[in-house]
C-alpha atoms as a PDB file:
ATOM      1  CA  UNK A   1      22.243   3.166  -3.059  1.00  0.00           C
ATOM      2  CA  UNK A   2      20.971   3.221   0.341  1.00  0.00           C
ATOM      3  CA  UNK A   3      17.954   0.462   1.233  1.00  0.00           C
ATOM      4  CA  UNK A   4      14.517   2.582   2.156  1.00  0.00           C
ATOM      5  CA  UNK A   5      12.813   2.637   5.389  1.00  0.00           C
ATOM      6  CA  UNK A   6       9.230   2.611   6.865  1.00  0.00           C
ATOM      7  CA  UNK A   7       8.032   4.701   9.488  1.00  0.00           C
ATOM      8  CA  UNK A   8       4.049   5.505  10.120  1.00  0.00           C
ATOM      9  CA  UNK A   9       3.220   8.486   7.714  1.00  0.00           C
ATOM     10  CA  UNK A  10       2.784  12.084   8.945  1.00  0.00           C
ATOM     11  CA  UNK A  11       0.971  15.278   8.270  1.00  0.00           C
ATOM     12  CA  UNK A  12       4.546  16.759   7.177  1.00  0.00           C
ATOM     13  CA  UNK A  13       4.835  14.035   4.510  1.00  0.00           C
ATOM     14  CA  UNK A  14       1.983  16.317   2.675  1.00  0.00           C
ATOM     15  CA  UNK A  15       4.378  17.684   0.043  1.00  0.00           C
ATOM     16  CA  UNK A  16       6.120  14.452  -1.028  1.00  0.00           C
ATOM     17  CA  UNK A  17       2.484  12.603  -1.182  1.00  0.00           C
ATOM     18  CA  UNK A  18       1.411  15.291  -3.609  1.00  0.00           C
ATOM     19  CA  UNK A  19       4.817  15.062  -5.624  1.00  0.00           C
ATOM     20  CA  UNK A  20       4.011  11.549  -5.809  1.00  0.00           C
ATOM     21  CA  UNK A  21       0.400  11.909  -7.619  1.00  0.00           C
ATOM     22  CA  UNK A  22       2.184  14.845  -9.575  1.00  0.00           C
ATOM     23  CA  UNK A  23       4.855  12.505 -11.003  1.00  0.00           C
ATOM     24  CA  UNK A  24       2.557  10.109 -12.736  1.00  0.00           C
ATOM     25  CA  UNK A  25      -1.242  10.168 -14.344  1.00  0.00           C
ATOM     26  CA  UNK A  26      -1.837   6.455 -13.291  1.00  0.00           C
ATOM     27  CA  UNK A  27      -1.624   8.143  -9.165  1.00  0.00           C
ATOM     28  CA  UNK A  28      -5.156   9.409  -9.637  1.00  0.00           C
ATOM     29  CA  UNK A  29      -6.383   5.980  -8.822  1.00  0.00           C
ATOM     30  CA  UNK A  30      -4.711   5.972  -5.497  1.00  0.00           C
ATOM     31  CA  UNK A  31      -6.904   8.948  -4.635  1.00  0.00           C
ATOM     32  CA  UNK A  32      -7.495  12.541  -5.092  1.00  0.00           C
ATOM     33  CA  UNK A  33      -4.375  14.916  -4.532  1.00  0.00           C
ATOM     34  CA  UNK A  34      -4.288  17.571  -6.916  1.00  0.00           C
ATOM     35  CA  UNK A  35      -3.033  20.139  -4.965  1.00  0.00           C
ATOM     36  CA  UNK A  36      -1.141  21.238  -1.558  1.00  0.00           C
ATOM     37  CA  UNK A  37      -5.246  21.335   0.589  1.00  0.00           C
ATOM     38  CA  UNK A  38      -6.016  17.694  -0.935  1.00  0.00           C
ATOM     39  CA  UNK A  39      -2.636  16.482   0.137  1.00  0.00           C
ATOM     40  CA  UNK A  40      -2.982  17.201   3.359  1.00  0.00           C
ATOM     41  CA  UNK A  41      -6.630  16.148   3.513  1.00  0.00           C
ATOM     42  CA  UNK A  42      -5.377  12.335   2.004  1.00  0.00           C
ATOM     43  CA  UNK A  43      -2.542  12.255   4.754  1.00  0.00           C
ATOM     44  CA  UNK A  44      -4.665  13.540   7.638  1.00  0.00           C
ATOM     45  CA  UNK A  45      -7.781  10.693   6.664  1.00  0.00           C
ATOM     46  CA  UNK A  46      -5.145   7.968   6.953  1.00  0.00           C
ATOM     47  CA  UNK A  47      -3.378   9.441   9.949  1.00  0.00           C
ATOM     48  CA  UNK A  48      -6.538  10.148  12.127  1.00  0.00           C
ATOM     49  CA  UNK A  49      -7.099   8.418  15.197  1.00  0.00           C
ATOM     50  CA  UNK A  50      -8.495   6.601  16.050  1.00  0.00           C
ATOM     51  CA  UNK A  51      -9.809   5.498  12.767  1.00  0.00           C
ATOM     52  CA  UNK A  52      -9.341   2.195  10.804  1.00  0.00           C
ATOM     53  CA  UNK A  53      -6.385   3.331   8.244  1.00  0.00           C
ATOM     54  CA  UNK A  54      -2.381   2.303   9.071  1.00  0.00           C
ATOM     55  CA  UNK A  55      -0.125   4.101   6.928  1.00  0.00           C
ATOM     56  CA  UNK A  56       3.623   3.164   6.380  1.00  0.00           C
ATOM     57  CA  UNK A  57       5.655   5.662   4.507  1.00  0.00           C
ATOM     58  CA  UNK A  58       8.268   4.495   2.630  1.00  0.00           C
ATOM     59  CA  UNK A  59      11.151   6.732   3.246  1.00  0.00           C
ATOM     60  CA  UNK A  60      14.636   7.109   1.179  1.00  0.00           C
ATOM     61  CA  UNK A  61      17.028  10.274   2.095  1.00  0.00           C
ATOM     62  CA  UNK A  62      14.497  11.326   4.676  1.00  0.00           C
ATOM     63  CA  UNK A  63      11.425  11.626   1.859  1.00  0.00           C
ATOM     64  CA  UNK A  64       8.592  10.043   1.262  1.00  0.00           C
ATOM     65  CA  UNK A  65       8.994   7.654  -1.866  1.00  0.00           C
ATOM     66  CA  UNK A  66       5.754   5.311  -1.348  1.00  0.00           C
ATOM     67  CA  UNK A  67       2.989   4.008   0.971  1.00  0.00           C
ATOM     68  CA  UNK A  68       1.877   0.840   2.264  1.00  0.00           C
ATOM     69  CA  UNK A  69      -1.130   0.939   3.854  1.00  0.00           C
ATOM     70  CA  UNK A  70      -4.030  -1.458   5.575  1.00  0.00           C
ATOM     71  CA  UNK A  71      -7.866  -0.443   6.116  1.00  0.00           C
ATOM     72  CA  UNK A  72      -8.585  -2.061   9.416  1.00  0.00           C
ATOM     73  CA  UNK A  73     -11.639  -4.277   9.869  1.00  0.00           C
ATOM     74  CA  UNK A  74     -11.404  -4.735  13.878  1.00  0.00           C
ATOM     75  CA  UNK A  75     -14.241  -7.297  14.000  1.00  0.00           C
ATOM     76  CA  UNK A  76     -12.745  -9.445  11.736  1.00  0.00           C
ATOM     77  CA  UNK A  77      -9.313  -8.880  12.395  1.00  0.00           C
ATOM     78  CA  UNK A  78      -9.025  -8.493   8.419  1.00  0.00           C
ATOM     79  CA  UNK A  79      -7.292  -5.543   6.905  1.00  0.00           C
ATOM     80  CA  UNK A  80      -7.757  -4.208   2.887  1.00  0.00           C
ATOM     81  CA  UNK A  81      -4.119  -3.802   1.997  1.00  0.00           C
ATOM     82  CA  UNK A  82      -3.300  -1.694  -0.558  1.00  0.00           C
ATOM     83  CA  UNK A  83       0.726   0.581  -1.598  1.00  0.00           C
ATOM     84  CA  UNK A  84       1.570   3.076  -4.416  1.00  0.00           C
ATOM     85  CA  UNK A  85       5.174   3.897  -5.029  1.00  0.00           C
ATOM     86  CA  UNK A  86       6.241   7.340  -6.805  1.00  0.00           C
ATOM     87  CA  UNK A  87       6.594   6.802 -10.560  1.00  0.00           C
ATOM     88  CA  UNK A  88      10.688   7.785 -10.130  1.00  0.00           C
ATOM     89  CA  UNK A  89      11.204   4.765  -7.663  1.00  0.00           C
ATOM     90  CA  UNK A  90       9.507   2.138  -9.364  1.00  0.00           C
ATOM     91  CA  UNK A  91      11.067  -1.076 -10.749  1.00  0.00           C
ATOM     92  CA  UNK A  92      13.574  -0.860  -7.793  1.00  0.00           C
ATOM     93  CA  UNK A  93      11.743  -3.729  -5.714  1.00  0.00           C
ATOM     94  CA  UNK A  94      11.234  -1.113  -2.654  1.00  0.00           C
ATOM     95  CA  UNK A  95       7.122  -1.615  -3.309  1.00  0.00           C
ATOM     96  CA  UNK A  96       7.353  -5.637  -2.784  1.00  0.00           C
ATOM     97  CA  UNK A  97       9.808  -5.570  -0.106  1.00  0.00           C
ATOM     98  CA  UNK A  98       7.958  -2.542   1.968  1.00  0.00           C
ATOM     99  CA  UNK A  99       4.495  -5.007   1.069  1.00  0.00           C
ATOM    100  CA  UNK A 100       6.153  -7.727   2.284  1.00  0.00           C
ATOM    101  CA  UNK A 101       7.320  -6.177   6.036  1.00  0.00           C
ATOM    102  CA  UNK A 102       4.356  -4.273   6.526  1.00  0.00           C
ATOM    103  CA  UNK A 103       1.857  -7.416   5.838  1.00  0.00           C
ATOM    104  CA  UNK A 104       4.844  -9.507   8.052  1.00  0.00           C
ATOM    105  CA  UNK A 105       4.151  -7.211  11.211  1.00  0.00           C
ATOM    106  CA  UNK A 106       0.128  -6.964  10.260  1.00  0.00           C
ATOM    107  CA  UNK A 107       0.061 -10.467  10.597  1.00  0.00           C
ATOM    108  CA  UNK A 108       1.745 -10.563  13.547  1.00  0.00           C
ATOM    109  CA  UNK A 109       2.452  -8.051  16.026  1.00  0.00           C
ATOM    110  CA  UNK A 110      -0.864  -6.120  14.401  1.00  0.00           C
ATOM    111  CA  UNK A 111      -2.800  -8.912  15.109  1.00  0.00           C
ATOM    112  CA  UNK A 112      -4.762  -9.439  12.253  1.00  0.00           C
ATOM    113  CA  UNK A 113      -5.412 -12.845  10.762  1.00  0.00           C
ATOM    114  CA  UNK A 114      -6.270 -11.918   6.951  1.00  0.00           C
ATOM    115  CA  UNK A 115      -5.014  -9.530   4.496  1.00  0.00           C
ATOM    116  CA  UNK A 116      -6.999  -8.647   1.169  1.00  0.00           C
ATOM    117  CA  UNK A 117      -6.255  -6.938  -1.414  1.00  0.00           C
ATOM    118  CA  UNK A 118      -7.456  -6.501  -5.446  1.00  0.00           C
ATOM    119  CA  UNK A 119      -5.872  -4.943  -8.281  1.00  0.00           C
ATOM    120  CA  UNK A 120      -7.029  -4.004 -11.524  1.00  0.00           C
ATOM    121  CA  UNK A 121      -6.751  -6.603 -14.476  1.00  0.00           C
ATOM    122  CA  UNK A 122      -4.844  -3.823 -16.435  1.00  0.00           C
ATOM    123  CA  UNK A 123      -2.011  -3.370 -13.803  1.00  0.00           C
ATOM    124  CA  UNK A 124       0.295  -6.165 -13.948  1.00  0.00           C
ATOM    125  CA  UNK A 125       2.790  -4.650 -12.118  1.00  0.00           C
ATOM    126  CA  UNK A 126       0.141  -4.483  -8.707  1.00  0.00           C
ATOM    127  CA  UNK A 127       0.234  -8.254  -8.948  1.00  0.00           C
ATOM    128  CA  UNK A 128       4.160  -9.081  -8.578  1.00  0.00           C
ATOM    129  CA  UNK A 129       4.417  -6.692  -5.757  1.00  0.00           C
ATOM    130  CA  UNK A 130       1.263  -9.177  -4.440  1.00  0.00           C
ATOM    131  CA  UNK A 131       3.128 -12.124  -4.961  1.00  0.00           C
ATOM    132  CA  UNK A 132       6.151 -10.937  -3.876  1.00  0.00           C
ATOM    133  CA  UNK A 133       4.933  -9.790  -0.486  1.00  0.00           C
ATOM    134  CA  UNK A 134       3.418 -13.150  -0.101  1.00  0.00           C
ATOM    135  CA  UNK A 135      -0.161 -12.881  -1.118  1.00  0.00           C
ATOM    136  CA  UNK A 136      -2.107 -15.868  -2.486  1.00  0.00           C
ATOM    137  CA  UNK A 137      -4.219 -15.309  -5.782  1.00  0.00           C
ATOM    138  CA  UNK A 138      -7.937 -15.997  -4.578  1.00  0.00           C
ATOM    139  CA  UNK A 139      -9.644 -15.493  -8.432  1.00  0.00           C
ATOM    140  CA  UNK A 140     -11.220 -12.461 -10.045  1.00  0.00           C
ATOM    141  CA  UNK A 141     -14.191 -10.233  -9.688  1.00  0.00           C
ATOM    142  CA  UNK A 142     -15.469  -9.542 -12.982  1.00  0.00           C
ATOM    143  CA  UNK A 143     -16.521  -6.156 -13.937  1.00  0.00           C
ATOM    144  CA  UNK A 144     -15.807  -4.705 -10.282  1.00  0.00           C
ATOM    145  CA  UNK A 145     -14.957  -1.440 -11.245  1.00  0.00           C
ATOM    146  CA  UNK A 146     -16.228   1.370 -13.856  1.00  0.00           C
ATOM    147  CA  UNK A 147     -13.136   2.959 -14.973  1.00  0.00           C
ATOM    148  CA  UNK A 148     -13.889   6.201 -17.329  1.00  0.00           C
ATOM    149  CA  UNK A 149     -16.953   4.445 -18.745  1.00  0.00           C
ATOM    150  CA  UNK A 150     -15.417   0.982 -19.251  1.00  0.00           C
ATOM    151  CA  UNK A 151     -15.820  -2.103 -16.414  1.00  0.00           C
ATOM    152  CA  UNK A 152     -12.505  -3.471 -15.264  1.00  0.00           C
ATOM    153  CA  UNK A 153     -12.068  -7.270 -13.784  1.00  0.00           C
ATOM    154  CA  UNK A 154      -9.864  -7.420 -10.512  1.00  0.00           C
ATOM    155  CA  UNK A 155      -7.455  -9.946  -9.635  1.00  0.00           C
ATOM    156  CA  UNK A 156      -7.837 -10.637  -5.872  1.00  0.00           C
ATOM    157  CA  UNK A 157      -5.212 -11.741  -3.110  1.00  0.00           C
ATOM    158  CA  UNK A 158      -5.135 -13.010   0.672  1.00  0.00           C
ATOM    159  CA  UNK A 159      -2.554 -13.326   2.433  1.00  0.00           C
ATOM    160  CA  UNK A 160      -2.741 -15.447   5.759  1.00  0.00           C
ATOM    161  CA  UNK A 161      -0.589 -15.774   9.206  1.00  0.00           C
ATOM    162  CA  UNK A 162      -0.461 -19.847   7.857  1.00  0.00           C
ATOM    163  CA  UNK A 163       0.483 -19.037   4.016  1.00  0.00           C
ATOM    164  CA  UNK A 164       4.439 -19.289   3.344  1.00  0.00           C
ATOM    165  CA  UNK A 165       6.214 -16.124   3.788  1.00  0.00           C
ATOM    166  CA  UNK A 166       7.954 -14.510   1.160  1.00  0.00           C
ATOM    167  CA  UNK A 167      11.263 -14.918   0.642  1.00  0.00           C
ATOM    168  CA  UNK A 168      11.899 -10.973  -0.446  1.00  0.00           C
ATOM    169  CA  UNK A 169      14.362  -8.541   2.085  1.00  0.00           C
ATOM    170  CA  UNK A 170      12.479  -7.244   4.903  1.00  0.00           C
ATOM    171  CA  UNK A 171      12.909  -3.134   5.248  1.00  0.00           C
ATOM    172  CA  UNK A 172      13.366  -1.525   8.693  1.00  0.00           C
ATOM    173  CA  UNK A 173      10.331  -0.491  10.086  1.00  0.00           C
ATOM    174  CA  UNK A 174      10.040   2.280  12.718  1.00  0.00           C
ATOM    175  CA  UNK A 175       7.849   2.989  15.501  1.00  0.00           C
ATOM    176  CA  UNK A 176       4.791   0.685  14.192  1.00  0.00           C
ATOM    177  CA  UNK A 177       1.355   1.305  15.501  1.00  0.00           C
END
């Protein structure tokens, strides 16, 4: 099997973004593509420019498998750092090692000096991709979110320029920002 790529994302990954919220329920947290008009809405907000959003696809045979993406906070240089993987290519280790390069070049070559991210207390699987890619635990945030009528704790992450880097293979990444 053939190792995965990134490459910034593109309007004409539209279809394979929707496939990927069609494939599993848990997607609708990532945001709301229900049909071909939302899908292209999602990919054009993170694809406009300028605007604060980078968005890595996460490409195998030429489709879109995944995202990994960063919500830019200029001032700060912080970024909100946040990846979904389709449901059919999960438990491959393509989400921690396309985390992993994607925070590597933030924190570098994108110049940003802290990278945040939070996951759900429910969704184990958010926080090895975290750790995997290098991000450091911080603590919780109790009762963060309402999820369908019930409030959800959050496990939160940093990951810093100075924090050891992972040890997880690095994917090939394309034309960055």
């Amino acid at each position: 099997m053939s190792d995965p790529a990134l490459r910034p994302l593109r309007t004409t990954d539209a279809p394979d973004v929707l496939a990927a919220f069609a494939a599993a329920s848990d997607m609708a947290r990532q945001g709301d593509v229900t049909g071909p008009q939302s899908a292209i809405a999602y990919v054009e907000r993170l694809t406009e420019t300028p605007g604060p959003h980078l968005a890595f696809a996460v490409v195998h045979r030429e489709r879109l498998v995944g995202l990994v993406g960063l919500t830019v906070d200029a001032g700060n240089r912080n970024g909100w750092f946040w990846y979904w993987m389709h449901a059919g290519f999960r438990g491959r280790g393509w989400t921690s090692r396309a985390a992993a390069t994607v925070a590597d070049w933030a924190l570098t070559d994108g110049g940003l000096q802290r990278l945040e991210l939070g996951h759900r207390i429910d969704n184990p699987a958010s926080g090895a991709v975290a750790r995997a890619a290098g991000f450091v635990q911080e603590g919780f945030e109790r009762s963060k979110l309402l999820i369908d009528g019930e409030r959800l704790d959050v496990v939160a992450y940093s990951r810093l320029p100075t924090d050891p880097w992972p040890t997880v293979p690095r994917l090939a990444i394309t034309n960055p920002v």
